[in-house]
Structure formats: structure tokens, C-alpha cells
Protein backbone atom coordinates (compact mmCIF):
# COMPACT_ATOMS: atom_id res chain seq x y z
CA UNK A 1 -20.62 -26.05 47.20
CA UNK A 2 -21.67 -28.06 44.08
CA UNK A 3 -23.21 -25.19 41.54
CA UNK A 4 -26.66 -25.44 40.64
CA UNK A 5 -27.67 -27.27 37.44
CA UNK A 6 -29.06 -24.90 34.40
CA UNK A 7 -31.90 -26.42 33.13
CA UNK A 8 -33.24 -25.65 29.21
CA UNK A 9 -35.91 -22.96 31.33
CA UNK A 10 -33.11 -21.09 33.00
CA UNK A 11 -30.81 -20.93 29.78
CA UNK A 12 -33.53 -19.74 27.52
CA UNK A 13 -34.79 -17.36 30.13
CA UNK A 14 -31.22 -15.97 30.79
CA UNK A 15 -31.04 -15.46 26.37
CA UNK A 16 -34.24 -13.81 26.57
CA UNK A 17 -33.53 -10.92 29.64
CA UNK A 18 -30.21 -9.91 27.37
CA UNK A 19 -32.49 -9.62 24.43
CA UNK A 20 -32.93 -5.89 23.15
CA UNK A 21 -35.75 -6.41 21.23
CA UNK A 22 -38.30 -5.49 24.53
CA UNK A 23 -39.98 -2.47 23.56
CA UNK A 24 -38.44 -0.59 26.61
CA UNK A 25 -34.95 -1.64 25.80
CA UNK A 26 -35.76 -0.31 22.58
CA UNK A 27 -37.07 2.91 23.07
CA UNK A 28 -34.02 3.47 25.20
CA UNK A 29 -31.90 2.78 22.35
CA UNK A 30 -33.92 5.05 20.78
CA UNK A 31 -33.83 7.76 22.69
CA UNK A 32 -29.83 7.26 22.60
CA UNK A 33 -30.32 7.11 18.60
CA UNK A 34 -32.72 10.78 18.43
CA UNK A 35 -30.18 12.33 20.64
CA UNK A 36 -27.14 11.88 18.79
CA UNK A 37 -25.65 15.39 17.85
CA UNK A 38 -22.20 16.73 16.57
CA UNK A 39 -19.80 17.05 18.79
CA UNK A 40 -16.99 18.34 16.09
CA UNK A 41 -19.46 19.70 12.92
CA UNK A 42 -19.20 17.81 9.84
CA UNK A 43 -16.67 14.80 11.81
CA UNK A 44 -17.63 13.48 15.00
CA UNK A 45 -20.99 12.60 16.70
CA UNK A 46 -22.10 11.88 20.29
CA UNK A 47 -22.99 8.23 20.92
CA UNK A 48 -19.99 7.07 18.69
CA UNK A 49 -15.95 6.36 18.68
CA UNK A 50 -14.25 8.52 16.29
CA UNK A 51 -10.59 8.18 15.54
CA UNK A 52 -8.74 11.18 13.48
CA UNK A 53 -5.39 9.93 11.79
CA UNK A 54 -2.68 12.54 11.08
CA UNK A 55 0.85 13.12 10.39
CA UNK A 56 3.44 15.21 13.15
CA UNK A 57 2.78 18.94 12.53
CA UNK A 58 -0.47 19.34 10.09
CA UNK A 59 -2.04 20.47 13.54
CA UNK A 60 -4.39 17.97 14.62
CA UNK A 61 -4.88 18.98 18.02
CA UNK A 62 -5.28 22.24 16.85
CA UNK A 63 -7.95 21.44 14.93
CA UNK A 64 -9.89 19.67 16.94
CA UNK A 65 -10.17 21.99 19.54
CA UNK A 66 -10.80 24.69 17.04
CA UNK A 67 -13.52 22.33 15.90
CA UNK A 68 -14.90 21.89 19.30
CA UNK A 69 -15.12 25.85 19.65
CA UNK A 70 -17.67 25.50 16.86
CA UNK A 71 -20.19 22.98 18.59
CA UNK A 72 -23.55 23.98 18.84
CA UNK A 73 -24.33 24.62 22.73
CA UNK A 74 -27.70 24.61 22.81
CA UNK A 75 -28.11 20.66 21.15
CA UNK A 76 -24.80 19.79 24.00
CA UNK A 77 -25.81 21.65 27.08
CA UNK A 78 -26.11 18.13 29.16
CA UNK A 79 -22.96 17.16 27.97
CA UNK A 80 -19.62 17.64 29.99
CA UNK A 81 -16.45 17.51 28.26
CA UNK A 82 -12.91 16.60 28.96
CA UNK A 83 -9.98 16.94 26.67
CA UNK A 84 -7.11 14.75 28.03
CA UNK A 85 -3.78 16.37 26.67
CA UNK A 86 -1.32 13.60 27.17
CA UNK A 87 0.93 15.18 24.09
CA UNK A 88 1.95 18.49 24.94
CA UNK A 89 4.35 19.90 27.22
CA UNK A 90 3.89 21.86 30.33
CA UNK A 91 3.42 25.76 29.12
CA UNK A 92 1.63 24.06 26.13
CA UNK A 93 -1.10 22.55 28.45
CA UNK A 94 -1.09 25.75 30.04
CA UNK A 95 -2.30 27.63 27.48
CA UNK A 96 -4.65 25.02 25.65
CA UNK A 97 -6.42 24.86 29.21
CA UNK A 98 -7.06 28.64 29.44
CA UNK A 99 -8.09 28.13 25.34
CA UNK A 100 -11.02 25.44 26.32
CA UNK A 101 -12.19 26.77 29.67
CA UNK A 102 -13.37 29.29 27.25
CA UNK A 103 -16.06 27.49 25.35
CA UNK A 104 -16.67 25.29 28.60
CA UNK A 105 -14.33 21.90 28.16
CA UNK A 106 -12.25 20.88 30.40
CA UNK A 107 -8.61 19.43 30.10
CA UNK A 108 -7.26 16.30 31.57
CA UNK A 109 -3.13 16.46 31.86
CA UNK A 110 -1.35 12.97 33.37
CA UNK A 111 0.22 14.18 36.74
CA UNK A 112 -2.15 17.03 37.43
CA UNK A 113 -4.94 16.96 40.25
CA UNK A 114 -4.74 12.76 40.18
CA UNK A 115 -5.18 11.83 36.98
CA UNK A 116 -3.07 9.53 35.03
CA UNK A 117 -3.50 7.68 31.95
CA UNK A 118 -3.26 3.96 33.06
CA UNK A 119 -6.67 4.67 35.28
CA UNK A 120 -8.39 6.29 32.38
CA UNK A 121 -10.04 2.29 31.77
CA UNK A 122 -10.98 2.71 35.21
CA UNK A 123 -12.73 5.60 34.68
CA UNK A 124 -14.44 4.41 31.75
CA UNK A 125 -16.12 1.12 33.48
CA UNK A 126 -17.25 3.29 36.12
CA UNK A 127 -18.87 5.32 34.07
CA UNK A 128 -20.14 2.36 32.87
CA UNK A 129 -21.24 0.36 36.10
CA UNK A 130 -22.84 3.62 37.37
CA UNK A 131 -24.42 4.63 34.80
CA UNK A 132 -23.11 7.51 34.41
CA UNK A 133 -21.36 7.35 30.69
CA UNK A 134 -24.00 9.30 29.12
CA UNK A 135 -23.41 12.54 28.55
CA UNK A 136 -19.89 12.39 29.07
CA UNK A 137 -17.47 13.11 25.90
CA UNK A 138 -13.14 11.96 26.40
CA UNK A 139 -10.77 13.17 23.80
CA UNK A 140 -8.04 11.16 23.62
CA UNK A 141 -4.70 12.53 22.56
CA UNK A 142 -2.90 11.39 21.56
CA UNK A 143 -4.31 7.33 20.98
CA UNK A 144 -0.70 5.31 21.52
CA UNK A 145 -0.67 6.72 25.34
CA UNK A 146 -3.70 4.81 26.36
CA UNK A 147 -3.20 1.69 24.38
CA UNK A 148 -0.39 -0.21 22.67
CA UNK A 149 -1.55 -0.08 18.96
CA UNK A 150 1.19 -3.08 17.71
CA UNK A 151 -0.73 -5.39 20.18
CA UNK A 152 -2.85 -7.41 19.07
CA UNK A 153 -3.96 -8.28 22.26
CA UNK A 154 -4.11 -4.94 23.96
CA UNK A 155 -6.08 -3.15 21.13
CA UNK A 156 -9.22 -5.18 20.79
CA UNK A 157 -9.51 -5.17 24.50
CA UNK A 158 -9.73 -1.81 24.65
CA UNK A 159 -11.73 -1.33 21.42
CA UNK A 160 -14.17 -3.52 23.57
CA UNK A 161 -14.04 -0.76 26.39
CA UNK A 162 -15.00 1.92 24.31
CA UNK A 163 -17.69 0.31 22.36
CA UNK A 164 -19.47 -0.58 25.93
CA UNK A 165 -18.80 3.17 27.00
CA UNK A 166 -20.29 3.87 24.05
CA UNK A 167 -23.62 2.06 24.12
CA UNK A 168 -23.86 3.28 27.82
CA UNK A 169 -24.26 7.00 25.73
CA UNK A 170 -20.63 8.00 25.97
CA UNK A 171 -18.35 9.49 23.03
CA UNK A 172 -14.97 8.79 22.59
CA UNK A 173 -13.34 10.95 19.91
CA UNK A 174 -9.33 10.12 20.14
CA UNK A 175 -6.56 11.26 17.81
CA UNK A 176 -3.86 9.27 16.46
CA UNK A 177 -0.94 9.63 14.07
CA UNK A 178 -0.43 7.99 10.78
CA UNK A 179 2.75 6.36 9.76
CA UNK A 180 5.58 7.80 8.04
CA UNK A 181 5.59 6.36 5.08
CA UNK A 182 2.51 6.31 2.38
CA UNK A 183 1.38 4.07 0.39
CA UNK A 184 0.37 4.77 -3.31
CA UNK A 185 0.02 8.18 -1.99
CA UNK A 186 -2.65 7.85 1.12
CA UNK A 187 -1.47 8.42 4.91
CA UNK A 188 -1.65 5.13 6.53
CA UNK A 189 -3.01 4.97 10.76
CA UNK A 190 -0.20 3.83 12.46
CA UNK A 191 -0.90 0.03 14.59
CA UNK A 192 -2.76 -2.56 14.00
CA UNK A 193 -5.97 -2.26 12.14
CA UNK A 194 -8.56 -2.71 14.64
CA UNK A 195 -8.96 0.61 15.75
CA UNK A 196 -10.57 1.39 12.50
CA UNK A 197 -12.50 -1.48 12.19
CA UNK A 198 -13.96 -1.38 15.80
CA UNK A 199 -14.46 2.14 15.83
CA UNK A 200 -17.67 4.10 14.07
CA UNK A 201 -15.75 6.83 11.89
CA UNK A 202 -12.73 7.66 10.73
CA UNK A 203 -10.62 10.34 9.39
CA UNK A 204 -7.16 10.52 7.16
CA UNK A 205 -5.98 14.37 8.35
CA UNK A 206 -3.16 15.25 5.58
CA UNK A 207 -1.68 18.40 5.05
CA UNK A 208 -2.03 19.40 1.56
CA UNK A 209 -0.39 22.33 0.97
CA UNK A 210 1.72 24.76 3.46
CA UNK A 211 4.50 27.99 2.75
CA UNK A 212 5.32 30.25 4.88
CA UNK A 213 1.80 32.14 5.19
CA UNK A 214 -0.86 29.39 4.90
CA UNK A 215 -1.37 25.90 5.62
CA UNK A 216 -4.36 23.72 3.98
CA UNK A 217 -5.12 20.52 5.87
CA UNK A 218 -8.31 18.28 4.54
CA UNK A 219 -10.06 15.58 6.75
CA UNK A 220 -10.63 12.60 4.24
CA UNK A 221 -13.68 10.78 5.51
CA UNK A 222 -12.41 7.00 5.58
CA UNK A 223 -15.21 5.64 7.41
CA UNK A 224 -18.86 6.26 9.14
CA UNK A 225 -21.93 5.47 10.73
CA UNK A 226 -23.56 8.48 10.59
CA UNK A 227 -24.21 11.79 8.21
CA UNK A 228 -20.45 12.66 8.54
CA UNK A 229 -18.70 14.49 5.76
CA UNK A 230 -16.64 13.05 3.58
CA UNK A 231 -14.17 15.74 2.69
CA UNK A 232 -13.33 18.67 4.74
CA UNK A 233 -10.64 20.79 4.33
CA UNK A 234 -9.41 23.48 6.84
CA UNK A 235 -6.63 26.60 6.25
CA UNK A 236 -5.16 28.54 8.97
CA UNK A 237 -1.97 30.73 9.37
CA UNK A 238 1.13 28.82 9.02
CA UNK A 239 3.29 32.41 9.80
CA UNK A 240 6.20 31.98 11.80
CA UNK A 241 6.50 34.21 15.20
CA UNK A 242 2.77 33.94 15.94
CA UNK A 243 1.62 32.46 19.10
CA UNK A 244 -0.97 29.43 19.38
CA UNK A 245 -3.99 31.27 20.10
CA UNK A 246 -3.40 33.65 16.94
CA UNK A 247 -3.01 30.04 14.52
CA UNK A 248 -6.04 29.24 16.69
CA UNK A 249 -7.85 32.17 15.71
CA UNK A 250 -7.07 31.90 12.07
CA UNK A 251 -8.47 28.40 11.02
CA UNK A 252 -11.31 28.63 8.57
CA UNK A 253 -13.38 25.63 7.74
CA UNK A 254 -13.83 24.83 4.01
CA UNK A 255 -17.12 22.71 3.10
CA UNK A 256 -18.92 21.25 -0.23
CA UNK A 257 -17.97 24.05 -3.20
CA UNK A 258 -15.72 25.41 -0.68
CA UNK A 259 -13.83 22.49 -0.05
CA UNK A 260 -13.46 22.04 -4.40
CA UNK A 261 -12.41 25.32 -4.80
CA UNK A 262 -9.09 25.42 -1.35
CA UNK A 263 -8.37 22.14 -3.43
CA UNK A 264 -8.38 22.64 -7.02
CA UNK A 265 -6.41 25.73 -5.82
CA UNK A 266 -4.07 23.76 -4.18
CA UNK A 267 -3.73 21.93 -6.99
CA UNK A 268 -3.37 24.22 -9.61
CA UNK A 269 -0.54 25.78 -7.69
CA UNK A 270 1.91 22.79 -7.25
CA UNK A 271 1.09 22.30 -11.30
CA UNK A 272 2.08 25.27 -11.25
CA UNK A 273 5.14 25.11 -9.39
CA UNK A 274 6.02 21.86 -11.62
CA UNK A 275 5.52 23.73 -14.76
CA UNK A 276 7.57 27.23 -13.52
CA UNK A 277 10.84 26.16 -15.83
CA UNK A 278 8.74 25.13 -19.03
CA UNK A 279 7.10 28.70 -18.19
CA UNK A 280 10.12 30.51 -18.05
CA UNK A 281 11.99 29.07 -20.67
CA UNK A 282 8.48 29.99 -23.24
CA UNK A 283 8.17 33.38 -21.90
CA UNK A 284 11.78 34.06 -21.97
CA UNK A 285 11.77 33.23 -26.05
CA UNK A 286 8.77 35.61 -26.35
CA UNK A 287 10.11 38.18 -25.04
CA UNK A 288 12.43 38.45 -27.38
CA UNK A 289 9.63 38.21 -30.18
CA UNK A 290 6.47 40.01 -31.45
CA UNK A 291 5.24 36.43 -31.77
CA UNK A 292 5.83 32.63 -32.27
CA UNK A 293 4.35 29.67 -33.63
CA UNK A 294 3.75 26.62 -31.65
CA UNK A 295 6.44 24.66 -33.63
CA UNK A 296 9.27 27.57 -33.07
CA UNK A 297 8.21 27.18 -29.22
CA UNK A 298 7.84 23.19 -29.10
CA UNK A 299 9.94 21.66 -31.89
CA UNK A 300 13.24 24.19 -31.97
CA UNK A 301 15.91 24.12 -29.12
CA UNK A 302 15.39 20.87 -28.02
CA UNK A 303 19.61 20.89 -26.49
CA UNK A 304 20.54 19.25 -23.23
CA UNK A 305 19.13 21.41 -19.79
CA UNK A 306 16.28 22.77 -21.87
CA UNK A 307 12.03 21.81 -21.08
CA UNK A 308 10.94 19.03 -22.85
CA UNK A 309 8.94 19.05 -26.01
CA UNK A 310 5.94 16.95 -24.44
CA UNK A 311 6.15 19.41 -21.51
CA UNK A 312 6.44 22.43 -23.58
CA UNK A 313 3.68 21.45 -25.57
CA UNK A 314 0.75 20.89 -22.26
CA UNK A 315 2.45 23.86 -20.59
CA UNK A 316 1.69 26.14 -23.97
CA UNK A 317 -1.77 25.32 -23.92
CA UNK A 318 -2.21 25.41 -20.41
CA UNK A 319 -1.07 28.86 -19.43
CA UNK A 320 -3.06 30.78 -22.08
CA UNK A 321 -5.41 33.95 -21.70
CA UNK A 322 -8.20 31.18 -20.84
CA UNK A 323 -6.76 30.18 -17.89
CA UNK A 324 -9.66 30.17 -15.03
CA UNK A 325 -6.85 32.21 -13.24
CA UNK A 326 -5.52 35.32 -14.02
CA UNK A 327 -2.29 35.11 -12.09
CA UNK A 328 -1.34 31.76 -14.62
CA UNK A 329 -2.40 33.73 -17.92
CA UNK A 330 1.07 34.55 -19.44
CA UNK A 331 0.43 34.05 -22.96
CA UNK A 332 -1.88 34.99 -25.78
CA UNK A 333 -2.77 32.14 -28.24
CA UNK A 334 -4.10 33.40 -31.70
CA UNK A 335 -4.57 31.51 -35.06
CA UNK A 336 -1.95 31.86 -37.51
CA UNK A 337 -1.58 30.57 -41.29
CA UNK A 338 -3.16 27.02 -42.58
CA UNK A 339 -4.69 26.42 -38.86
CA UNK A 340 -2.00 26.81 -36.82
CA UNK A 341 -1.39 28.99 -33.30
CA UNK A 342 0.70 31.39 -32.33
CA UNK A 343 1.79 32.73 -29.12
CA UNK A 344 2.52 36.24 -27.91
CA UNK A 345 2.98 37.50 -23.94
CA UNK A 346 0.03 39.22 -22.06
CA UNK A 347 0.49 42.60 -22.88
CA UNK A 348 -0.75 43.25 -19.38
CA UNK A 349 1.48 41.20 -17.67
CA UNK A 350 4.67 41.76 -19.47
């Protein structure tokens, strides 16, 4: 059959029913907008598409469950959430399951009870064609096993999922790994860049200090849409021997002066790890002397193997008794003759 002619009426009439701006449409919207809560504090909202970059083992998934632990119930009890663990292996799924079904999510795993990744679009536009997205919160990890992030193709079609999940009232939070390599320092999200750019938030997870007792990890806020924070850093037991739920039950959230102070501490102690043979080489000479200036300390013994003098020199007047901590106070700096300093060891230290 020939198909009906569109007249100027039926066009402009068609423009007009998509139009939002009808004060019901809008109050829906609205009422979308007003209910928008965390769904991880300080990082992810409902109502949005949040993607968390990381590197292998800083403990992402961790994280976010441990994150997810610390939801507030009472602003989320209409929501239902589903974890889908498409990274783990078998006794690992195991016990992250029994973990969630504690604070009420429950966990998706390919191959169990019918699910499997490649319907997971299925189950998004039927959320979406029966209006039954809101509410409804998927946590995607890891990001590569539901699309291909090199494809250029692939990604902004399913970017263009989400996003209509999303206006429906669903929440996508899904957690992806950043590449290898860095660049001028920064962790770099691994694919194509449109995940970033079609998504509403996004997070750089890098690990910023670990030994064998502690690990600090800090969430670098690289994009939002909302009243996210833009730093957050997170410690938690980095022990060898200890099972999952104990690291699990160790993270600690660090926020605002909290955050300054993990990383200024972090800082201060690979300075201080830099600096340890400048350190010893000074404290060895005065130990073998009531005292010595800063030229005998700087200026003499400048052979082959031994600390600079540019790095004896910050190191000196870095380690003092004024150091903000008293662990890196190794030294005593005085005034000696014609204005200039002399150094002797902490008597309390040495």
C-alpha cells in the first residue's frame, strides 16, 4: 500500500507530542530530578551512568561493594539492586554473594539461574518498554564484558542504551580498568573515549600507596553532573593471609581534611623513602660528632657513591626538629658563628 502523505499539520504535531516542555512531562522529570539519591556516598547517584576506572589489583570491586554497604536505606528502600559479577571466579562469586545478600543486593553471575551477559541489552530495553527501569540499579563489572570498548561502533550504541535506561529512572554504575601505561603520570580508561563522554560521572581509582600492611587507593573525580566528590581516598588492609571479608571489613573512607591528611601522608613517606640514603649518610657523620656545620655536612665528601650536595642540602633542612612529624625529626638545627647552622642528632632519637 502507498504510505500516507505527511502534511506540514502532521509533522509539526508529531515535533510537538515529543516535546518535554508540557508541564506534565516536566514535573515527571522533576520528580525523577528530587529523587535522585546516592547510591555509592560521595561517587555515584541514582538517575545517572557512572563509570569507575582502575588499574588490576587496587581493589575496585572491593570497593564498590564496600561502598554500597554504606548506602543510606531509608532514601533507597524502592530501589532493587543487582550486582552482575562477570570478573570473578567461581568460590569468589560465592562469597561476594553471601557478602551482598547482607545489606540486601543481589548478584548477577553469567551461567547461573539464566543469565548471561549478551541478553543484559535485552534486559535493559525491557525495562525500558515496560516501564519498569525506575528503581532498578545494574553494576556492571567489569565494563569490556558487555561491550567492545575499541569499537567505535559498538560503544556509542550502547552508550545510547544506557542513557535511555537512564532517563526511564534507571542507574547504571559499571567499572572498568584503565590502561597500563600512564601518561604524564594520570591512569588512562582503557577504549575508546565515549564512555566518558556519554556517561554522567567519572572516576580515575589509583592506588597510591600499598606495603605489606596498608593499601591507600583515592577516587579522582574526572567528571560529573551532580554534587559528587572530587577526591576520595579509601585505606584498607593490604595483609597477606587474610580472607576477603576481613579486607572487606577493614576499608575506611577518607573525606575533605581527611582525604589531605591519608595524602600528604602518603606523600611525605615516599619523600621519605627517596631521601633515606641522604638521611643516612648525614646522620651517620653526626654520629660521629658533637656537632657540624652545614658546609662540613653539604660541601665536604663530595667522592663518587656519596648523596649529592643539592640533595644533601633540601634533605638537611627538611628533616629537622620542625618537622610536622616526629618519626622524620632526626636532627637538631641551631645557629652557629656569623649566621650560620649547625646540626646535631635528636638526643631522643639517637
Amino acid at each position: 500500500e502507498p504510505l500516507p502523505v505527511l502534511t506540514s499539520g502532521d509533522f509539526l504535531n508529531s515535533l510537538n507530542r515529543m516535546s518535554v516542555s508540557k508541564e506534565k512531562t516536566l514535573e515527571e522529570m522533576r520528580a525523577r530530578a528530587r529523587d535522585a539519591v546516592f547510591v555509592l556516598p560521595k561517587i555515584a547517584m541514582t538517575g545517572q551512568l557512572t563509570v569507575l576506572w582502575a588499574s588490576f589489583s587496587t581493589g575496585k570491586t572491593l570497593l564498590t561493594m564496600w561502598l554500597l554497604s554504606q548506602r543510606d536505606d531509608s532514601l533507597l528502600q524502592d530501589y532493587r539492586m543487582f550486582y552482575i559479577n562477570a570478573d570473578d571466579d567461581f568460590n569468589g562469586s560465592i562469597e561476594k554473594a553471601e557478602k551482598m545478600k547482607t545489606f540486601g543486593v543481589e548478584m548477577l553471575v553469567p551461567s547461573e539461574n539464566g543469565f548471561s551477559i549478551d541478553g543484559f541489552q535485552d534486559i535493559l530495553r525491557d525495562a525500558i518498554a515496560t516501564d519498569s527501569a525506575r528503581g532498578l540499579v545494574f553494576f556492571l563489572d567489569t565494563l569490556k564484558k558487555f561491550t567492545s570498548l575499541m569499537d567505535k561502533t559498538k560503544v556509542p550504541e550502547f552508550t545510547k542504551l544506557c542513557r535511555a535506561f537512564a532517563h526511564a529512572g534507571g542507574t547504571i554504575i559499571a567499572l572498568g580498568h584503565t590502561n597500563k601505561h600512564k601518561v604524564d603520570g594520570q591512569s588512562i580508561s582503557e577504549g575508546v573515549g565515549d564512555i566518558n563522554s556519554d556517561f554522567d560521572a567519572a572516576y580515575v581509582v589509583d592506588e597510591v600507596s600499598s606495603d605489606e600492611k596498608q593499601k591507600t587507593v583515592v577516587f579522582n573525580h574526572a567528571k560529573s553532573r551532580g554534587p559528587n566528590d572530587k577526591k576520595v581516598t579509601f585505606t584498607y588492609d593490604n595483609s597477606e593471609g587474610i580472607t576477603w571479608d576481613q579486607r572487606f571489613e577493614s576499608v575506611k573512607m577518607n573525606i575533605g581534611a581527611e582525604a589531605f591528611a591519608v595524602l600528604s601522608k602518603v606523600k611525605d613517606d615516599d619523600e621519605h623513602k627517596k631521601d633515606k640514603p641522604a638521611i643516612d649518610y648525614i646522620t651517620g657523620r653526626l654520629s660521629h660528632a658533637d656537632s657540624l656545620t652545614k658546609t662540613e655536612l653539604t660541601y665536604d665528601d663530595l667522592k663518587a657513591g656519596n648523596p649529592s650536595k643539592a640533595s644533601r642540602i633540601r634533605v638537611l633542612a627538611k628533616y629537622t626538629q620542625n618537622h610536622p612529624r616526629e618519626e622524620f625529626r632526626y636532627w637538631v638545627e641551631s645557629d652557629g658563628e656569623k649566621g650560620s647552622k649547625k646540626y646535631h642528632l635528636d638526643s631522643f632519637r639517637f
